[in-house]
Protein backbone atom coordinates (compact mmCIF):
# COMPACT_ATOMS: atom_id res chain seq x y z
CA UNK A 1 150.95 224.67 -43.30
CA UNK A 2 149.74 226.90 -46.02
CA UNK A 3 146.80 225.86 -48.61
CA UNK A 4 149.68 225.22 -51.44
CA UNK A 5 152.54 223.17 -49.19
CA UNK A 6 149.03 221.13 -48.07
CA UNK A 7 148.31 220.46 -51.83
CA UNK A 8 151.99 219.68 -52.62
CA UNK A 9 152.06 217.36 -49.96
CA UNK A 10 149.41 215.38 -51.36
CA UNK A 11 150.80 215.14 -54.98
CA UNK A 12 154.32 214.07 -53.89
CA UNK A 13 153.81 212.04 -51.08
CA UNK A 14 149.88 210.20 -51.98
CA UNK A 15 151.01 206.99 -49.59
CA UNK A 16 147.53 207.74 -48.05
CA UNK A 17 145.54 207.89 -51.39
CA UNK A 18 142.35 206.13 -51.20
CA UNK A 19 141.24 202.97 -53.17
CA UNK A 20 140.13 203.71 -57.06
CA UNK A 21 138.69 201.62 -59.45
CA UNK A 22 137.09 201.96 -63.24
CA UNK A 23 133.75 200.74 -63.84
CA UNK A 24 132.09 202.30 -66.84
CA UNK A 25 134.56 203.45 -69.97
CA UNK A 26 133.09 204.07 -73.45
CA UNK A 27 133.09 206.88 -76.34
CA UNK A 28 131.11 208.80 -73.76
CA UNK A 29 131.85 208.62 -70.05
CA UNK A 30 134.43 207.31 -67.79
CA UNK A 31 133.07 206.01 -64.22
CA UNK A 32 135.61 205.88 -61.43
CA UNK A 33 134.55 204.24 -58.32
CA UNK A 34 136.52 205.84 -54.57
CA UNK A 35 136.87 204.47 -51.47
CA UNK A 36 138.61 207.39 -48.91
CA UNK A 37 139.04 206.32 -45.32
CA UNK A 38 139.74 209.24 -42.76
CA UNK A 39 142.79 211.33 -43.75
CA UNK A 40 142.81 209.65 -47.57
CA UNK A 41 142.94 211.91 -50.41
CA UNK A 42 142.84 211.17 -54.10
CA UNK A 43 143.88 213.28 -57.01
CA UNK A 44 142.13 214.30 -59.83
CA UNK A 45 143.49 214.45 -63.36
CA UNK A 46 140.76 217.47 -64.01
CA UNK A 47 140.70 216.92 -68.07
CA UNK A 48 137.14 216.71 -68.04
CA UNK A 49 134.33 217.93 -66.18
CA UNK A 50 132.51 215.54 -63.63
CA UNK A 51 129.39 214.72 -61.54
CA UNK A 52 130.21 213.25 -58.38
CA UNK A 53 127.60 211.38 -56.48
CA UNK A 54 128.14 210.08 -52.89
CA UNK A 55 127.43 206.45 -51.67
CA UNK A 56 128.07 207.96 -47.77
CA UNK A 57 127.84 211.52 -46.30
CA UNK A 58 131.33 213.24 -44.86
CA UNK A 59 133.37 216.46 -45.04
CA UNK A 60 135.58 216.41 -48.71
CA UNK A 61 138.46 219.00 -48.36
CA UNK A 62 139.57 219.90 -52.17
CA UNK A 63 142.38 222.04 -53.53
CA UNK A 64 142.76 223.34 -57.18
CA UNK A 65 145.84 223.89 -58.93
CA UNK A 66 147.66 224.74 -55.66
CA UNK A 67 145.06 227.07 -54.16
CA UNK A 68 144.00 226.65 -49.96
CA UNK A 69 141.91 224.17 -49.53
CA UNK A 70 138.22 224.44 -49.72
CA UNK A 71 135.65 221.95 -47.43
CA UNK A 72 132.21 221.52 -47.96
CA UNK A 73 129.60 218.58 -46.09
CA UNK A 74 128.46 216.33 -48.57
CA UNK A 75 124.96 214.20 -48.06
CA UNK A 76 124.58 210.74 -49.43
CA UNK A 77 122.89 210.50 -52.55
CA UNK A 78 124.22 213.96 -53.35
CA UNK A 79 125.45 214.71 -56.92
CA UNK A 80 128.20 217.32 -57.18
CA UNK A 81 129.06 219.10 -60.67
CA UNK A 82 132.75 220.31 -60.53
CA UNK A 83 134.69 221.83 -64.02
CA UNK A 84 137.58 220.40 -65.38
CA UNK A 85 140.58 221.36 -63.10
CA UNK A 86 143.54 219.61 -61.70
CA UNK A 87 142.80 219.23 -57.72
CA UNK A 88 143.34 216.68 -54.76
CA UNK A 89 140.21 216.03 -52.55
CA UNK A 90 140.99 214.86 -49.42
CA UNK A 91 138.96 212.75 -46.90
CA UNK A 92 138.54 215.17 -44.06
CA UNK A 93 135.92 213.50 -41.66
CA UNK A 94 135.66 210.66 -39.48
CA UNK A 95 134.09 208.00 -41.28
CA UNK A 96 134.55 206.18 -44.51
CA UNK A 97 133.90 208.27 -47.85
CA UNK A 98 132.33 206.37 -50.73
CA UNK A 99 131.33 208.07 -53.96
CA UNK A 100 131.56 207.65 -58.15
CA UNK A 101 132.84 210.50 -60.27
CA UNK A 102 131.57 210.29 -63.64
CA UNK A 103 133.41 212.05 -66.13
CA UNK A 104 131.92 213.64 -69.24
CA UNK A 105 133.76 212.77 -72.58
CA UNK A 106 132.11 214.56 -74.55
CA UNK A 107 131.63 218.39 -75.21
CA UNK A 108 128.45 218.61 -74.88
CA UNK A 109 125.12 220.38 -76.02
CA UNK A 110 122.71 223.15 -75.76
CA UNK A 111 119.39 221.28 -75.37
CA UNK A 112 117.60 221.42 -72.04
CA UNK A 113 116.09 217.98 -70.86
CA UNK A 114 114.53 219.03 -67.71
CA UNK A 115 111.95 216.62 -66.34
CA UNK A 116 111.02 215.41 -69.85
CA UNK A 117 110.04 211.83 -70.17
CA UNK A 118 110.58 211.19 -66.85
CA UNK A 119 108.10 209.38 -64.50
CA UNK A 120 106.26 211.98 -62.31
CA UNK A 121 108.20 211.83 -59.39
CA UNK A 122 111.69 211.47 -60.49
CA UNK A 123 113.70 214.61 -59.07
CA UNK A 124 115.96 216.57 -61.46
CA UNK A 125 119.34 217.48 -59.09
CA UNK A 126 121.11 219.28 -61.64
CA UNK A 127 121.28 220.12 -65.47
CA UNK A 128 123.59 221.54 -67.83
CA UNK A 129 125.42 221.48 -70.73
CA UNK A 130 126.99 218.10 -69.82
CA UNK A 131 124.61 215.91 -68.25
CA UNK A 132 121.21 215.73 -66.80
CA UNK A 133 121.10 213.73 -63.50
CA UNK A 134 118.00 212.81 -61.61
CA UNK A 135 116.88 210.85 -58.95
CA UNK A 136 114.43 207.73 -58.61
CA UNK A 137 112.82 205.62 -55.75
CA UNK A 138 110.62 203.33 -56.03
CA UNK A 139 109.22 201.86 -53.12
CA UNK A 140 108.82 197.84 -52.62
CA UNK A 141 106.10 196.35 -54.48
CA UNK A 142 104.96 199.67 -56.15
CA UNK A 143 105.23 200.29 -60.13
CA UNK A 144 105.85 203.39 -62.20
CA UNK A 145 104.21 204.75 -65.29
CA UNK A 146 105.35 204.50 -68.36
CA UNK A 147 108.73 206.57 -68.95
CA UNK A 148 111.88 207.16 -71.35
CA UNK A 149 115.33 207.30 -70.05
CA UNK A 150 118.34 208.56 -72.33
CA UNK A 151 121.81 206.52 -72.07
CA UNK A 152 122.47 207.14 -68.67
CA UNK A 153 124.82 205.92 -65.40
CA UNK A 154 122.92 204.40 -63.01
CA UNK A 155 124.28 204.16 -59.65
CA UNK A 156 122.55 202.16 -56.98
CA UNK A 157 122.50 203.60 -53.35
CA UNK A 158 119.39 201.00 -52.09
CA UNK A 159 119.32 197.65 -54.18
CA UNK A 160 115.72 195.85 -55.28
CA UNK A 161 114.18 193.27 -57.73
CA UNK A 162 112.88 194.95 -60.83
CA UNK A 163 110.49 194.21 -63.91
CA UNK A 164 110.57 196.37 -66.74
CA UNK A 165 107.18 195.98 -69.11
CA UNK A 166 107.83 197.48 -72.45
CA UNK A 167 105.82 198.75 -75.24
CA UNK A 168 106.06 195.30 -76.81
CA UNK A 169 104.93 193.60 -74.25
CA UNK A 170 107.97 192.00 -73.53
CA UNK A 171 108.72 191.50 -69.59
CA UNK A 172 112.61 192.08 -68.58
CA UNK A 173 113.54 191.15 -65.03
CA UNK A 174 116.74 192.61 -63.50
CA UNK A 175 118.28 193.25 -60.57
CA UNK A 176 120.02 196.46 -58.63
CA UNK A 177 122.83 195.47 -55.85
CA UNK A 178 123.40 198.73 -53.53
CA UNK A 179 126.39 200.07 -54.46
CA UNK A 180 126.15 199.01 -58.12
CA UNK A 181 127.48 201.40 -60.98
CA UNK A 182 126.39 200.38 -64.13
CA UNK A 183 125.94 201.59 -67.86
CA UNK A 184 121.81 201.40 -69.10
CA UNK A 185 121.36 202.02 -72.52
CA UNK A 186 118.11 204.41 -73.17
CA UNK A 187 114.69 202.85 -72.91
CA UNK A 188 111.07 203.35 -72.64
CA UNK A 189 109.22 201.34 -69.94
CA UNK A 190 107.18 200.71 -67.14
CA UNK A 191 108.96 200.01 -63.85
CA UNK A 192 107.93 197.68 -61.59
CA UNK A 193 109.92 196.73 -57.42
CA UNK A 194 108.77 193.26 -57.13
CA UNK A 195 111.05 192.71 -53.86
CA UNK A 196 111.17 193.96 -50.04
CA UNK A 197 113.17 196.84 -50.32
CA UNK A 198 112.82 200.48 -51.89
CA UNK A 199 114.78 201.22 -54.65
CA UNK A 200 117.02 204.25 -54.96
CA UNK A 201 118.84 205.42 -57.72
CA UNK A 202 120.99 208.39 -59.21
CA UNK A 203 120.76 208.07 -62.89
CA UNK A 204 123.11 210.08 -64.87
CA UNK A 205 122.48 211.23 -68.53
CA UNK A 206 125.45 212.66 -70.69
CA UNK A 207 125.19 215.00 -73.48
């Protein structure tokens, strides 16, 4: 079957689309959560440009406007920027594919974050004119420095018990549940993993 009688395929007859849910909607992003087993496929509107980050690692097959289909191995923990375009991705390995596509509202802006006000070792993935997106562990019973984080998405691949200290002095205790998305307004603190298991997060910043 050619690329575009694939892609058709998979508009007009989406019986095997995966499992979608919203989890974050406001004035700046829109968070959809996806659940693709084997042979799933789930289209994309495409009106705004997106970071995708993966819960599980697999093989995404997508087609654009009609075009052949393009695959590419994805990692867990990985965070994907794609542009605003119409496509269909499409489950193409053998296990289940997990992942949250943010979409940017907004249209951006010209300043360039990179690492700062981040804790020390926080890794930048990607930047641009849409979104800085970074990513954190913190190991079980360890603490952070002091740091500032901007509005952001978090989304939780490895779940712990936290305690934020902030400049106050106040003491906020919170929790992280792997696989939780979740909308964090900007703060300055210090970060503390009071439990027994290393947190891991891919916080993403809009513009």
């Amino acid at each position: 079957m050619s690329g575009r009688g694939w892609f058709m395929g998979l508009l007009v007859a989406i019986a095997a689309s995966g499992a979608q849910s919203e989890k974050v909607r406001n004035e700046r992003v829109a968070v959809v959560e996806v659940t693709l087993r084997p042979g799933e496929a789930a289209s994309v509107a495409g009106d705004y440009p997106s970071v995708t980050v993966y819960f599980t690692s697999g093989i995404v097959a997508a087609a654009a406007g009609g075009g052949t289909p393009q695959s590419e191995t994805v990692r867990r923990g990985e965070a994907v920027f794609r542009a605003a375009q119409a496509r269909v991705e499409r489950n193409s390995g053998a296990s289940v594919l997990h992942f949250a596509r943010v979409e940017f509202l907004g249209s951006g802006g010209a300043e360039t974050w990179g690492s700062s006000g981040l804790s020390p070792h926080y890794q930048v993935l990607l930047e641009n004119q849409y979104t800085r997106v970074y990513d954190i562990r913190i190991p079980a019973h360890t603490a952070e420095p002091r740091h500032t984080h901007k509005d952001r998405v978090v989304i939780c691949l490895s779940g712990a018990q936290l305690r934020h200290l902030m400049p106050d002095g106040r003491q906020e205790d919170s929790t992280l549940k792997t696989g939780e998305i979740a909308w964090r307004r900007g703060s300055t603190h210090i970060g503390q993993n009071l439990g027994n298991t290393d947190l891991w997060v891919i916080a993403v910043e809009p513009k």
